[in-house]
Protein backbone atom coordinates (compact mmCIF):
# COMPACT_ATOMS: atom_id res chain seq x y z
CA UNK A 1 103.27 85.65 110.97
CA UNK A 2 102.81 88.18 107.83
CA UNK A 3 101.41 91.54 108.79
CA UNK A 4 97.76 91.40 108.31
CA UNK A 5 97.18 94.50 105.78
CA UNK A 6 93.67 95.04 104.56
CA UNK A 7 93.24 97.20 101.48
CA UNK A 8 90.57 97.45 98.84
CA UNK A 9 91.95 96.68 95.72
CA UNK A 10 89.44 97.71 93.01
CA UNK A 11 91.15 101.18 92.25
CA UNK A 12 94.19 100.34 93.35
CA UNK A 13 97.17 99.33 91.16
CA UNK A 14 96.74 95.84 89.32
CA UNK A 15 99.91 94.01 91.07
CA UNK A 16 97.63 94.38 94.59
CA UNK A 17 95.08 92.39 93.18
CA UNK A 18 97.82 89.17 92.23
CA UNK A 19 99.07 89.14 96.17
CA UNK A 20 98.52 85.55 97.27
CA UNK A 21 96.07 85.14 100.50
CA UNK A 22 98.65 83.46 102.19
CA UNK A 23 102.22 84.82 102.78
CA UNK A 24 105.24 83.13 104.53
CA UNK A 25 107.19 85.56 106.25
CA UNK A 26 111.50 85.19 107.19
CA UNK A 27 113.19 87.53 109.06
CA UNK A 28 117.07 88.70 108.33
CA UNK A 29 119.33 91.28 109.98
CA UNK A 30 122.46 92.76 108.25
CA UNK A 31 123.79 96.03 109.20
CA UNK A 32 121.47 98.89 107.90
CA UNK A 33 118.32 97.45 106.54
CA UNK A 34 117.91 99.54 103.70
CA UNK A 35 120.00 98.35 101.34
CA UNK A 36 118.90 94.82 102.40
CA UNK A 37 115.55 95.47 101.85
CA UNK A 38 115.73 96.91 97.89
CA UNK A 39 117.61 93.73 97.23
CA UNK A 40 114.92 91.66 98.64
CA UNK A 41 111.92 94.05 96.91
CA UNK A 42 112.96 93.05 93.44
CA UNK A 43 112.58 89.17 93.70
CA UNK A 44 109.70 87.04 92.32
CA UNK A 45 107.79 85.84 95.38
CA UNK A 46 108.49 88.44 97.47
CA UNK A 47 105.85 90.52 97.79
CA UNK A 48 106.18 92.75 100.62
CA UNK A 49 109.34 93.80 102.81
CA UNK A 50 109.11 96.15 106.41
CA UNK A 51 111.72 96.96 108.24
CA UNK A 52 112.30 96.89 111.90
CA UNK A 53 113.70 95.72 115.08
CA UNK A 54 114.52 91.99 116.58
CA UNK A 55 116.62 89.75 118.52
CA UNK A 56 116.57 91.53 121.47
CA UNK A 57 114.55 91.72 124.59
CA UNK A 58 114.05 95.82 124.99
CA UNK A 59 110.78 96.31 124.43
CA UNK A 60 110.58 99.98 123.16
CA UNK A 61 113.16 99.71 120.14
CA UNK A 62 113.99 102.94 117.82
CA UNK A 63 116.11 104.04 115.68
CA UNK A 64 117.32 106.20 118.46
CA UNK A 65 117.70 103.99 121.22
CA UNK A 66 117.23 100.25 119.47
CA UNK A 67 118.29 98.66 122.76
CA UNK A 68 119.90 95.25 122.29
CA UNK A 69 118.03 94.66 118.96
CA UNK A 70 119.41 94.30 115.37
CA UNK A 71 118.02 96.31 112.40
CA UNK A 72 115.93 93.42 110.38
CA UNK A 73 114.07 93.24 107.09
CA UNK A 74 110.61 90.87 107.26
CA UNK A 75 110.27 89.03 104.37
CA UNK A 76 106.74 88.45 103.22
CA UNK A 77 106.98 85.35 100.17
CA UNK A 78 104.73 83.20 98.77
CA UNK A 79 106.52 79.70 99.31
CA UNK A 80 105.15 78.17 96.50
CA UNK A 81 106.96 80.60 94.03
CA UNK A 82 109.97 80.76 96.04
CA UNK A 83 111.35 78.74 98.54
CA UNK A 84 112.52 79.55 101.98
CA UNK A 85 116.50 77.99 100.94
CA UNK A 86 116.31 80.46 97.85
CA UNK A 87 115.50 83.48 100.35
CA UNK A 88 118.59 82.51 102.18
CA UNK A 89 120.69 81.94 98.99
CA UNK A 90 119.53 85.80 97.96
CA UNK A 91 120.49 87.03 101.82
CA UNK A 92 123.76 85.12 101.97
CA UNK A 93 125.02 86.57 98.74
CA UNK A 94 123.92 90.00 99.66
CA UNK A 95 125.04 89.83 103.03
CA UNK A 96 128.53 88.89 101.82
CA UNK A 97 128.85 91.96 99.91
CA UNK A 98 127.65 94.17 102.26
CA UNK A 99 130.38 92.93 105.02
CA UNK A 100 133.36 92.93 102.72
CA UNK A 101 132.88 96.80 102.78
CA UNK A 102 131.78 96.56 106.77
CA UNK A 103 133.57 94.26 108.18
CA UNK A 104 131.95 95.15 111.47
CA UNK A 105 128.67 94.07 110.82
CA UNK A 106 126.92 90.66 111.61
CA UNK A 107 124.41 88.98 110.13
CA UNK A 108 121.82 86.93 111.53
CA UNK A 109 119.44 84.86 110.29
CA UNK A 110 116.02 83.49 112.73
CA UNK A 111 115.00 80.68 112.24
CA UNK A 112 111.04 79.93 113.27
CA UNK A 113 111.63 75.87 113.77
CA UNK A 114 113.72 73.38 113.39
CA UNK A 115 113.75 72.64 109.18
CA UNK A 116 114.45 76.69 108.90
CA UNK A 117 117.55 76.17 111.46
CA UNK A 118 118.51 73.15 109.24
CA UNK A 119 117.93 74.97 105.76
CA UNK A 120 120.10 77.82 107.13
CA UNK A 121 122.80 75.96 108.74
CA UNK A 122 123.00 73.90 105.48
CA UNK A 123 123.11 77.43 103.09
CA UNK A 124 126.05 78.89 105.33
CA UNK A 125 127.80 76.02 105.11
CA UNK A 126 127.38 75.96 101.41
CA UNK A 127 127.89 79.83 100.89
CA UNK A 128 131.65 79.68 102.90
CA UNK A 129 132.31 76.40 100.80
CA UNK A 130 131.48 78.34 97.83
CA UNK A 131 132.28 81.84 98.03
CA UNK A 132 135.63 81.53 100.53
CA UNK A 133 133.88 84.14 102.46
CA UNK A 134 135.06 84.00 106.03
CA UNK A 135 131.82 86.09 107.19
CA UNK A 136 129.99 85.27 110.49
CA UNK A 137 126.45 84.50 110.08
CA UNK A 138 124.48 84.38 113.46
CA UNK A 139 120.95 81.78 112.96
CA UNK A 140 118.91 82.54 116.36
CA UNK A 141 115.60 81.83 117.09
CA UNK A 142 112.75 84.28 115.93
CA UNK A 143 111.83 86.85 118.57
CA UNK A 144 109.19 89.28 118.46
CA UNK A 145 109.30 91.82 115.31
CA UNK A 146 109.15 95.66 115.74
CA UNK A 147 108.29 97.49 113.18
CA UNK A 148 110.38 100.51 112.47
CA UNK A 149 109.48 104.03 112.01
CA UNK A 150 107.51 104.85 109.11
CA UNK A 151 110.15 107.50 108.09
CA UNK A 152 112.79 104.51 107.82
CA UNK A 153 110.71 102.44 105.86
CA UNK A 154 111.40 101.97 101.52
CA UNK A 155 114.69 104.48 102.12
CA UNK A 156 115.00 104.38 97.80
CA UNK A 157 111.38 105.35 97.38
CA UNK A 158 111.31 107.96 99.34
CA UNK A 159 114.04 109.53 97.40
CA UNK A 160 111.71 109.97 94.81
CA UNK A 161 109.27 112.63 95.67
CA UNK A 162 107.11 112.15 92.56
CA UNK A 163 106.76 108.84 92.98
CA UNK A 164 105.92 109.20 96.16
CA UNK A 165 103.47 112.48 95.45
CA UNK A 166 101.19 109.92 93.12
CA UNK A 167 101.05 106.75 95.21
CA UNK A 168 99.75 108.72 97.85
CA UNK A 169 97.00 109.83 95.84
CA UNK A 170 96.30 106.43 94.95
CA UNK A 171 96.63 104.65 99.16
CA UNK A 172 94.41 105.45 101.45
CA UNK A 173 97.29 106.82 103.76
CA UNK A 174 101.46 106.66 103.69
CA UNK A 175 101.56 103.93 106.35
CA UNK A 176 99.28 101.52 103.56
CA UNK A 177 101.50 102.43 101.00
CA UNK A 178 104.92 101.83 102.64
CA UNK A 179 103.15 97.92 103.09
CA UNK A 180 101.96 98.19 99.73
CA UNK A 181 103.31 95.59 96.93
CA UNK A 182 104.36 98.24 94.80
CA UNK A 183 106.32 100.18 97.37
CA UNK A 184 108.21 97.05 97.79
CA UNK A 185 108.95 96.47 94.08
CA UNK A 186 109.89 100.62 93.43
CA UNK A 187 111.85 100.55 96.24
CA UNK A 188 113.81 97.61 95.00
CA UNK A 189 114.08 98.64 91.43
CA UNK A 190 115.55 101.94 92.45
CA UNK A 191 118.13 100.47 95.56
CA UNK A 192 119.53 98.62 92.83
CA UNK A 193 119.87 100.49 90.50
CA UNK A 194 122.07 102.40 92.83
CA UNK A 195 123.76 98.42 93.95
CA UNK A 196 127.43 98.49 92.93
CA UNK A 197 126.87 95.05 91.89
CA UNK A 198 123.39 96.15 89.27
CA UNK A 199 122.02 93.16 87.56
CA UNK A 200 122.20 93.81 83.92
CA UNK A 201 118.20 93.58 83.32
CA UNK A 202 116.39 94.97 86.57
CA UNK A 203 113.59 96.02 85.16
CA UNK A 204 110.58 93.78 85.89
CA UNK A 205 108.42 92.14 82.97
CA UNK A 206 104.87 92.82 85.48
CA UNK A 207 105.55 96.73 85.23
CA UNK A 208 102.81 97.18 83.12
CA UNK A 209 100.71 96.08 86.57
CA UNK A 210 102.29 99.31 88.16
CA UNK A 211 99.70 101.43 86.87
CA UNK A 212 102.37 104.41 87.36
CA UNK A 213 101.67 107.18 85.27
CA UNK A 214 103.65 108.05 82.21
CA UNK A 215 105.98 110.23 84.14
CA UNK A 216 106.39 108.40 86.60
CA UNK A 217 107.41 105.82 84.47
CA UNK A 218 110.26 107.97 83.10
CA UNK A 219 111.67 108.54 85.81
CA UNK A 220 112.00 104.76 86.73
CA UNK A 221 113.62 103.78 82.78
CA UNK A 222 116.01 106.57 83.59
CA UNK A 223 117.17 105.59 86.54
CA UNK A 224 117.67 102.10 85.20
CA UNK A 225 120.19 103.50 81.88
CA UNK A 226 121.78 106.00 84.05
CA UNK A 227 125.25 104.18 84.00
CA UNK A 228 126.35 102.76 88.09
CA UNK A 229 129.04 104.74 88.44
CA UNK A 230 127.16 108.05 87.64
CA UNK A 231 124.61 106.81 89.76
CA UNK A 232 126.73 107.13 92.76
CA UNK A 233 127.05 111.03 92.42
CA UNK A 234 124.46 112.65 94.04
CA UNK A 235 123.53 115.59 91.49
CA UNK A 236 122.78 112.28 89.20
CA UNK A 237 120.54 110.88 91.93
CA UNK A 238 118.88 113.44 92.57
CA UNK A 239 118.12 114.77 88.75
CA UNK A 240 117.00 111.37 88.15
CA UNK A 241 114.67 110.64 90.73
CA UNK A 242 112.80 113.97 90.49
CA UNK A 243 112.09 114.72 86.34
């Protein structure tokens, strides 16, 4: 079930008034959720991600002491504009990537019925077929969600203090925010751009919903021409995310 979040959207930015009333949620687990989380942010569909804690049966997880859980990204997507099989396309592609470089971590997928085990049996099957990827991919049943600390929550955004500085003055508090729509869609734009494997047009043709200032908006079409492999130095990061 999606988290219910109740804001006011008459002075907020426009892209909070397009949300749909109802939201499926899927819920996928991959070694740090960060990264897993920007990739997610930038899709059509989605339209809000929150990280946390699942699969487990401790019932105090943390970042500290997470128990027997796994770190997890919920998924909040409008099925009609993208399907639950094209979520799992987008996490089984990602997921490979991220355990050719950490071979150590598994990823799990859970599943809320029956058709979801079936789609996601069905995708691994395809993705190993396809990609040659030898890659375990657990599919358990969906347990109760915990949501993580609000300090470990849109990782990318929060790397941008001015960006974070002006949608707090637009929120009603930092917790509404880091649920917010555009959290989710800053936060992806800027994880990828920082993605070794950068699309080569990220930027999204609803920005002019972002409401961001003009500033603010620099800093986001910098980040985006800043070439990857300067990206990955962390004077660049930093003079980038903070004009």
């Amino acid at each position: 079930m999606a988290l219910k979040i109740e804001l006011s959207v008459a002075s907020l930015p426009r892209i909070e008034g397009l949300v749909p009333r109802r939201l499926d949620t899927a819920l996928f687990g991959v070694g740090s959720f960060s990264d897993t989380e920007s990739r997610f942010g930038i899709e059509k569909g989605v339209w809000r991600t929150i990280n946390g804690y699942s699969g487990g049966r401790y019932e105090k997880p943390s970042h500290e002491d997470p128990g027997d859980h796994v770190e997890v990204v919920m998924v909040e997507y409008a099925s009609l504009s993208l399907t639950y099989g094209q979520l799992l396309d987008i996490f089984l592609n990602r997921c490979g990537d991220w355990e050719d470089s950490f071979p150590q971590c598994v990823s799990y997928i859970f599943v809320k019925n029956e058709s979801e085990k079936r789609l996601a049996e069905a995708a691994f099957a395809r993705y190993k077929l396809c990609s040659g990827n030898s890659s375990d991919v657990k599919i358990s049943a969906y347990k109760t969600f915990y949501k993580a600390e609000q300090w470990r929550q849109k990782c990318f955004l929060r790397s941008a203090p001015l960006l974070m500085d002006e949608l707090l003055h637009v929120y009603p508090n930092e917790e509404r925010l880091l649920q917010s729509t555009l959290a989710t869609r800053l936060n992806g734009i800027l994880g990828q751009c920082l993605s070794r494997n950068i699309p080569e047009s990220i930027f999204p043709d609803d920005f002019e919903l972002y409401d961001l200032s003009e500033k603010a908006a620099a800093i986001l079409k910098n980040a985006v021409s800043l070439p990857v492999n300067k990206m990955w130095h962390n004077n660049e990061i930093k003079g980038v995310l903070s004009l």
